[in-house]
C-alpha atoms as a PDB file:
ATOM      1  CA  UNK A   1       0.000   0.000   0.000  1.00  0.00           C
ATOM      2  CA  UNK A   2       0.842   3.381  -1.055  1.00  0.00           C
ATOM      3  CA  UNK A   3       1.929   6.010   2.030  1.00  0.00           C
ATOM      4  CA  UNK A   4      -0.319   8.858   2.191  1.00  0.00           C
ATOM      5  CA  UNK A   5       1.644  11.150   3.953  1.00  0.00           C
ATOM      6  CA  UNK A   6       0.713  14.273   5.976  1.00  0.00           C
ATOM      7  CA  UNK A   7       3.104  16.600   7.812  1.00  0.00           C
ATOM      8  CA  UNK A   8       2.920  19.001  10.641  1.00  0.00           C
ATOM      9  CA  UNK A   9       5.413  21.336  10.026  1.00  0.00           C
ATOM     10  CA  UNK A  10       6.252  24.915  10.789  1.00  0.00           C
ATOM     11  CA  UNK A  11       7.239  26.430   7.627  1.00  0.00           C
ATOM     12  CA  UNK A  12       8.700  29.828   9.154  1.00  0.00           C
ATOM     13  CA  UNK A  13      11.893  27.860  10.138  1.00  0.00           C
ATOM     14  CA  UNK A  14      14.447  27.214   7.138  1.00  0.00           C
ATOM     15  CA  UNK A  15      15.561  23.950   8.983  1.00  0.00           C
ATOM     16  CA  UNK A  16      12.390  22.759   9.271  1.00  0.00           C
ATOM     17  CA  UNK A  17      11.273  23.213   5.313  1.00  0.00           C
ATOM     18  CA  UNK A  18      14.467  21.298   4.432  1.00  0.00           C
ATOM     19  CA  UNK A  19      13.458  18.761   6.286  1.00  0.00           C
ATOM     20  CA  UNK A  20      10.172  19.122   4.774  1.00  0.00           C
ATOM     21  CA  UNK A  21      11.507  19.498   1.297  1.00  0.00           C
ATOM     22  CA  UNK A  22      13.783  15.927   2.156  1.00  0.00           C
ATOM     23  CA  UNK A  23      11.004  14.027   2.998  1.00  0.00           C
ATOM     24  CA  UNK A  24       9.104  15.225   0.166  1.00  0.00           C
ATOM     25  CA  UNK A  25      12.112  14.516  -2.168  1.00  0.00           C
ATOM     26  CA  UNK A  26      12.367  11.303  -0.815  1.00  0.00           C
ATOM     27  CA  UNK A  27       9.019   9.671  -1.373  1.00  0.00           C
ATOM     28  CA  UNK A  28       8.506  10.922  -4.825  1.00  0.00           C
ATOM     29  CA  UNK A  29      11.834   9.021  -5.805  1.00  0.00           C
ATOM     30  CA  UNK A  30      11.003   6.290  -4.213  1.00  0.00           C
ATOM     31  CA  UNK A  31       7.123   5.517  -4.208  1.00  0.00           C
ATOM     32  CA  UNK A  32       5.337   6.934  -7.662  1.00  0.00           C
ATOM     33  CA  UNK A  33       1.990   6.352  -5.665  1.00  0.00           C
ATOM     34  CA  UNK A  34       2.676   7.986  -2.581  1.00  0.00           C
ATOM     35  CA  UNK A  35       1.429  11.206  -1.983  1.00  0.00           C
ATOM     36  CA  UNK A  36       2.563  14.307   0.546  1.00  0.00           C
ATOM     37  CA  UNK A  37       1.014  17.361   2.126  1.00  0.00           C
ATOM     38  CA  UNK A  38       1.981  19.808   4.489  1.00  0.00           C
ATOM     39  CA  UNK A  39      -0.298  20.740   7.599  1.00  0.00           C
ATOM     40  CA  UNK A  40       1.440  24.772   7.984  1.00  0.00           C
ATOM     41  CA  UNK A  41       1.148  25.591  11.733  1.00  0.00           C
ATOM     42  CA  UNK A  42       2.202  28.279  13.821  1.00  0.00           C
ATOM     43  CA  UNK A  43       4.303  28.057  17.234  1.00  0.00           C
ATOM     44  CA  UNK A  44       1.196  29.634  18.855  1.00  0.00           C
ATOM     45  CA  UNK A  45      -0.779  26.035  17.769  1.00  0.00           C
ATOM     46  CA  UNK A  46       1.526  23.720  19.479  1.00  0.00           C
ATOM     47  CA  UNK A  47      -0.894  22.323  21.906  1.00  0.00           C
ATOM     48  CA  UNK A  48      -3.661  24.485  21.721  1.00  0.00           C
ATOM     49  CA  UNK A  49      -5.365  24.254  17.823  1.00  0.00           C
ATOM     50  CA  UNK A  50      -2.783  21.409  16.291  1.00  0.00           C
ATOM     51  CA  UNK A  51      -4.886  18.757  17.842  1.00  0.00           C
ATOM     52  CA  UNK A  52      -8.011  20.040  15.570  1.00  0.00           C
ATOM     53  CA  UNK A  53      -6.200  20.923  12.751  1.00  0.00           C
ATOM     54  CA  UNK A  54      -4.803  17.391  12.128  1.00  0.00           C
ATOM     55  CA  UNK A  55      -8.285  16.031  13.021  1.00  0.00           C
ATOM     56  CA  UNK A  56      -9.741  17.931  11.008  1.00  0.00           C
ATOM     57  CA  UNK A  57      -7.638  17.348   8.102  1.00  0.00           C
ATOM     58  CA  UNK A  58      -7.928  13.729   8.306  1.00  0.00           C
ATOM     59  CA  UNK A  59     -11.900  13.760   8.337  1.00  0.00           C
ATOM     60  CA  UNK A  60     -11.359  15.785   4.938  1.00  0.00           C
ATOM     61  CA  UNK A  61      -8.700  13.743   3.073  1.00  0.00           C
ATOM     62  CA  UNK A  62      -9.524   9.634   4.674  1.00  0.00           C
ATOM     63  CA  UNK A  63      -6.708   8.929   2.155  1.00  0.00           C
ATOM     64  CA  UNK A  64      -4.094   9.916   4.454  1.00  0.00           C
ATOM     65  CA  UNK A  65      -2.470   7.238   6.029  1.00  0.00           C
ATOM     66  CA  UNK A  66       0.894   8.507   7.859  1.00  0.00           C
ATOM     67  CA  UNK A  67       1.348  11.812   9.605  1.00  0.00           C
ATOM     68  CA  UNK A  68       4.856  12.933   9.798  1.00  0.00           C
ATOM     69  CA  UNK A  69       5.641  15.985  12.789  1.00  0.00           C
ATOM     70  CA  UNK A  70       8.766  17.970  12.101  1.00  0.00           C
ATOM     71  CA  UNK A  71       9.488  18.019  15.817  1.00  0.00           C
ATOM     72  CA  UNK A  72       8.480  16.599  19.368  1.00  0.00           C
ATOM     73  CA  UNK A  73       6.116  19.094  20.441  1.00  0.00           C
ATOM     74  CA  UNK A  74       3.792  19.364  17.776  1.00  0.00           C
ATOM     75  CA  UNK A  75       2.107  16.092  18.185  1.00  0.00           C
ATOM     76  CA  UNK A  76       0.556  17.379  22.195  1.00  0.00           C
ATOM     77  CA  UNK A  77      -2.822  16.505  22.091  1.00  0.00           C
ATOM     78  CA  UNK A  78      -3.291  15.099  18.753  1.00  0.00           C
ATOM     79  CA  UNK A  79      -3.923  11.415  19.939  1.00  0.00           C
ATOM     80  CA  UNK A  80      -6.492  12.369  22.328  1.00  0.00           C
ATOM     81  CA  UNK A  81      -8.121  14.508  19.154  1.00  0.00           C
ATOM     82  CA  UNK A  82      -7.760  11.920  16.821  1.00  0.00           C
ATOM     83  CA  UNK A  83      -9.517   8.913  19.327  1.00  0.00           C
ATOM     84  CA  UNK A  84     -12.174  11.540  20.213  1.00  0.00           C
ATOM     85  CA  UNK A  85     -13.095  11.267  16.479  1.00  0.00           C
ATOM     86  CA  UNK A  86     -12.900   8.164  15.779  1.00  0.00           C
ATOM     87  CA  UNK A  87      -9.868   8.630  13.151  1.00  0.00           C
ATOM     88  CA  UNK A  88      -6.989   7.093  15.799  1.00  0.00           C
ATOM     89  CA  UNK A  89      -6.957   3.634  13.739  1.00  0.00           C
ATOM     90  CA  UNK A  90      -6.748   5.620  10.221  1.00  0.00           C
ATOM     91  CA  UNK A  91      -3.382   6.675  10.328  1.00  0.00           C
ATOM     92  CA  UNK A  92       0.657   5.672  11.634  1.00  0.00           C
ATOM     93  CA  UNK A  93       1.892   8.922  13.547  1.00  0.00           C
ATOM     94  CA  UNK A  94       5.897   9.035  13.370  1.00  0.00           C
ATOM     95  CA  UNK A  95       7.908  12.200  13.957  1.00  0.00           C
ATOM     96  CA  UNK A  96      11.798  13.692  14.142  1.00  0.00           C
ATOM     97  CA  UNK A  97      13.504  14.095  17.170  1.00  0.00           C
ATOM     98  CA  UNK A  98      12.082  12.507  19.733  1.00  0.00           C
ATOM     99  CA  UNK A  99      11.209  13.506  23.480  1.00  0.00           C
ATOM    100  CA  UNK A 100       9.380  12.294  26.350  1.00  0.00           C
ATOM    101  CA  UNK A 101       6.026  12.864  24.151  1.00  0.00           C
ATOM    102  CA  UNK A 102       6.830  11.262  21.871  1.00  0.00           C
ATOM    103  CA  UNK A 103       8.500   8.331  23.317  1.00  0.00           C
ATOM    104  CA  UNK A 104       5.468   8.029  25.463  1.00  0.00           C
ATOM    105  CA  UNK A 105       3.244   7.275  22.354  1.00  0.00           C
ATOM    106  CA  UNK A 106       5.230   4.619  20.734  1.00  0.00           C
ATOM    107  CA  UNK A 107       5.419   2.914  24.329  1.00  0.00           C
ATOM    108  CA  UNK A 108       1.519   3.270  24.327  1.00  0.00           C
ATOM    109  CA  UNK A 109       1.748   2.105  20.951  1.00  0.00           C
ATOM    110  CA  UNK A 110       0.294   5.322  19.844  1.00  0.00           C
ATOM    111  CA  UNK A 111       2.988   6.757  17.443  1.00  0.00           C
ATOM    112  CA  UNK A 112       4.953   3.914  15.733  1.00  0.00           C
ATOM    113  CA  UNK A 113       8.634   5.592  15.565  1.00  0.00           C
ATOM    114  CA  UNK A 114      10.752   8.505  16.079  1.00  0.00           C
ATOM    115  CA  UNK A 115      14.095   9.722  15.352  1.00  0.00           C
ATOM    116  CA  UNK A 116      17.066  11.407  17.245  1.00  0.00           C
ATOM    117  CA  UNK A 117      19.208  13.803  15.909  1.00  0.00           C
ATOM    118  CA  UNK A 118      22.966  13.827  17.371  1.00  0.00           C
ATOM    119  CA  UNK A 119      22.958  17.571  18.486  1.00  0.00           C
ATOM    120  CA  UNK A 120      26.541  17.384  20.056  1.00  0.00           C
ATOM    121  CA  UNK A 121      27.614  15.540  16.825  1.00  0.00           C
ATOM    122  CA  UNK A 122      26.262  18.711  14.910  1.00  0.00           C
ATOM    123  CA  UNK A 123      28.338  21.006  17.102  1.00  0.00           C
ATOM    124  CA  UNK A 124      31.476  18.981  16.803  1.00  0.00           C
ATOM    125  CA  UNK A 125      31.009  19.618  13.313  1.00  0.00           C
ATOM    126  CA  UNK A 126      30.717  23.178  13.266  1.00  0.00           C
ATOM    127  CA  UNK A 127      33.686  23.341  15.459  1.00  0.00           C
ATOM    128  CA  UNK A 128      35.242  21.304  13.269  1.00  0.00           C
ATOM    129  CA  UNK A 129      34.607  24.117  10.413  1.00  0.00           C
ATOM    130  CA  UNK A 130      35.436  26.924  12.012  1.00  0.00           C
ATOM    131  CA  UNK A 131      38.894  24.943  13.453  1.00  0.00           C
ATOM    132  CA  UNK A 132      39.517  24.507   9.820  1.00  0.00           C
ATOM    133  CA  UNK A 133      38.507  28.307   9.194  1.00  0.00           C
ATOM    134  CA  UNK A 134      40.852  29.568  11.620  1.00  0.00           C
ATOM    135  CA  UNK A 135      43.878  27.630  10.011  1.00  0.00           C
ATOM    136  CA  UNK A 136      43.022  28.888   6.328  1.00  0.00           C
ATOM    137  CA  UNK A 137      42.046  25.171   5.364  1.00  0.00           C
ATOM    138  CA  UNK A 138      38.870  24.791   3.467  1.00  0.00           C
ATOM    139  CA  UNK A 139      35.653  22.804   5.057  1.00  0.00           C
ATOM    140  CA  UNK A 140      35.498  20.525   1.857  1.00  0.00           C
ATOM    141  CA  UNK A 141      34.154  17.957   3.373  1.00  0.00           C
ATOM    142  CA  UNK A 142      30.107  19.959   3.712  1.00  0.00           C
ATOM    143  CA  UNK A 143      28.442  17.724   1.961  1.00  0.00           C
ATOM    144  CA  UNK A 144      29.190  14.548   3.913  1.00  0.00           C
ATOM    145  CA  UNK A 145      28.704  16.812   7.070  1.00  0.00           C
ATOM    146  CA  UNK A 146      25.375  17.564   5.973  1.00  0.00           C
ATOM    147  CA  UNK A 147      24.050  13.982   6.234  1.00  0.00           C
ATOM    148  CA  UNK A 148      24.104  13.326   9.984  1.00  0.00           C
ATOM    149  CA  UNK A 149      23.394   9.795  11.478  1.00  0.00           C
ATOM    150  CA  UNK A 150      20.445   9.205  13.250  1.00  0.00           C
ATOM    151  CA  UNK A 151      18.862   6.533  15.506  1.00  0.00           C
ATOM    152  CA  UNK A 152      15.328   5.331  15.388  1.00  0.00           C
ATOM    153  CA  UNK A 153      12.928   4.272  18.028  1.00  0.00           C
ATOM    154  CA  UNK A 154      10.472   2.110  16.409  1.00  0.00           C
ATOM    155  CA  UNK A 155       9.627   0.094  19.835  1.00  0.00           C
ATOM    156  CA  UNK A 156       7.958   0.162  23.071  1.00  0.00           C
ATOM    157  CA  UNK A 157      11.161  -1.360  25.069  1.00  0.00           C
ATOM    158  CA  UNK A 158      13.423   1.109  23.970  1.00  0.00           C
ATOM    159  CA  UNK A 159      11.328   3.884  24.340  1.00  0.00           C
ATOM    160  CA  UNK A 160      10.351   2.633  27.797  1.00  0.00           C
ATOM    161  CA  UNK A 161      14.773   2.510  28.541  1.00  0.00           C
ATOM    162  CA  UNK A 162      14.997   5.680  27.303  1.00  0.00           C
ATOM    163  CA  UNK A 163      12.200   7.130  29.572  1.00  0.00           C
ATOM    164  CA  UNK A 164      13.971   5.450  32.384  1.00  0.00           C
ATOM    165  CA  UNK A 165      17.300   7.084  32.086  1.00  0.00           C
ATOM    166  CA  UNK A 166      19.498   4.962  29.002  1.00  0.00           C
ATOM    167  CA  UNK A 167      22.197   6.728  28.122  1.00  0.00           C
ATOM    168  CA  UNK A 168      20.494   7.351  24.367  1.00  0.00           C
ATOM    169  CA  UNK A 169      18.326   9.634  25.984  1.00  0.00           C
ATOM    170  CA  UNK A 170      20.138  12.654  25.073  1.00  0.00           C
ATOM    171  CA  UNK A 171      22.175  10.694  22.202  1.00  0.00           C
ATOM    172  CA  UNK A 172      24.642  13.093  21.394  1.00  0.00           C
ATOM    173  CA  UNK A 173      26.451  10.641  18.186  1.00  0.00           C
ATOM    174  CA  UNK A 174      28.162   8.241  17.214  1.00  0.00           C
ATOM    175  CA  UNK A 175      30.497   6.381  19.682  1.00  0.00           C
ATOM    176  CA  UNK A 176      34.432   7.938  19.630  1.00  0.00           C
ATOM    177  CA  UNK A 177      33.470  10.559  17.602  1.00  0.00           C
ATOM    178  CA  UNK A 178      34.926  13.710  20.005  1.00  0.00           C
ATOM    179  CA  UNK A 179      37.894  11.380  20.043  1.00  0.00           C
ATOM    180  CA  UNK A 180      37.821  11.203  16.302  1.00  0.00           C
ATOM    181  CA  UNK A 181      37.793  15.235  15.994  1.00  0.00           C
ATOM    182  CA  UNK A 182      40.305  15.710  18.638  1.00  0.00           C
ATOM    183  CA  UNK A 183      42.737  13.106  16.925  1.00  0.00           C
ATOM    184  CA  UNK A 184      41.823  14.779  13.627  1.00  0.00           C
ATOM    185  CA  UNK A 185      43.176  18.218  15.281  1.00  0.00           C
ATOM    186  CA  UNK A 186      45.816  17.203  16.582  1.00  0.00           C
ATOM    187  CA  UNK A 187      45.415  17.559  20.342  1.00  0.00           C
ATOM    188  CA  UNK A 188      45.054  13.897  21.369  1.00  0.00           C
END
């Protein structure tokens, strides 16, 4: 079956439309029959008129079959919305960048996965640049450092560790990698 996909997005952050745009990208070149919308929302709707909106939407396109949120807090309330009418069985909710909401719903089996994005990774990164910078070396290597790893939570039992305390609750990357950097720069 084809993904139907709606997403929750707040289009007034550039991060967050390349994200969009990514997603986007990457269903049409991999699924002819898939289809993708946006849901625009405001910060002032986190919580408050999101809930509505995404029922809403769903009662006026049944089609839809996955809804996608940009980030953790945009999902508040929707579950309760969507049960209340009736549409909680219609879709899969997944998201980007977990937290405690949304780790909550995939161990209620609510929301079926979310991802994690290494923010310490990131700013080794930058670092990295601007160590680079400082030298009069080029960053040449941008386009690998634009493709970050990420981790997935797709089940209860991890989500549940993660609530209790794992270590991957605030994942910052890959294992060694400040290590890695330092080596790289010479100071370990």
């Amino acid at each position: 079956a084809a993904a139907h996909v709606l997403m929750v997005n707040i289009q007034m952050f550039p991060v967050l439309v390349a994200e969009e745009n990514g997603i986007k990208d990457t269903l049409a070149a991999g699924c002819a029959a898939c289809t993708f919308d946006v849901l625009p929302v405001t910060i002032p709707d986190i919580g408050v008129n999101v809930p509505t909106l995404v029922a809403s939407y769903l009662q006026e396109h049944p089609d839809v079959n996955y809804i996608s949120y940009a980030f953790s807090a945009l999902p508040i309330g929707v579950t309760a919305a969507l049960q209340s009418a009736g549409l909680d069985g219609q879709v899969t909710q997944v998201g980007v960048d977990f937290d405690t909401t949304g780790l909550s719903e995939i161990v209620a089996g609510t929301h079926k996965a979310w991802t994690s994005n290494p923010k310490a990774y990131s700013s080794w990164i930058m670092a990295h640049a601007m160590v680079l910078d400082a030298v009069g070396d080029e960053f040449t290597e941008r386009e690998a450092a634009e493709t970050l790893p990420t981790m997935i939570v797709d089940d209860a039992d991890t989500a549940q560790s993660i609530l209790d305390g794992s270590p991957l609750q605030n994942w910052k990357g890959p294992e060694g990698y400040a290590d890695q950097f330092l080596k790289l720069w010479g100071v370990a």
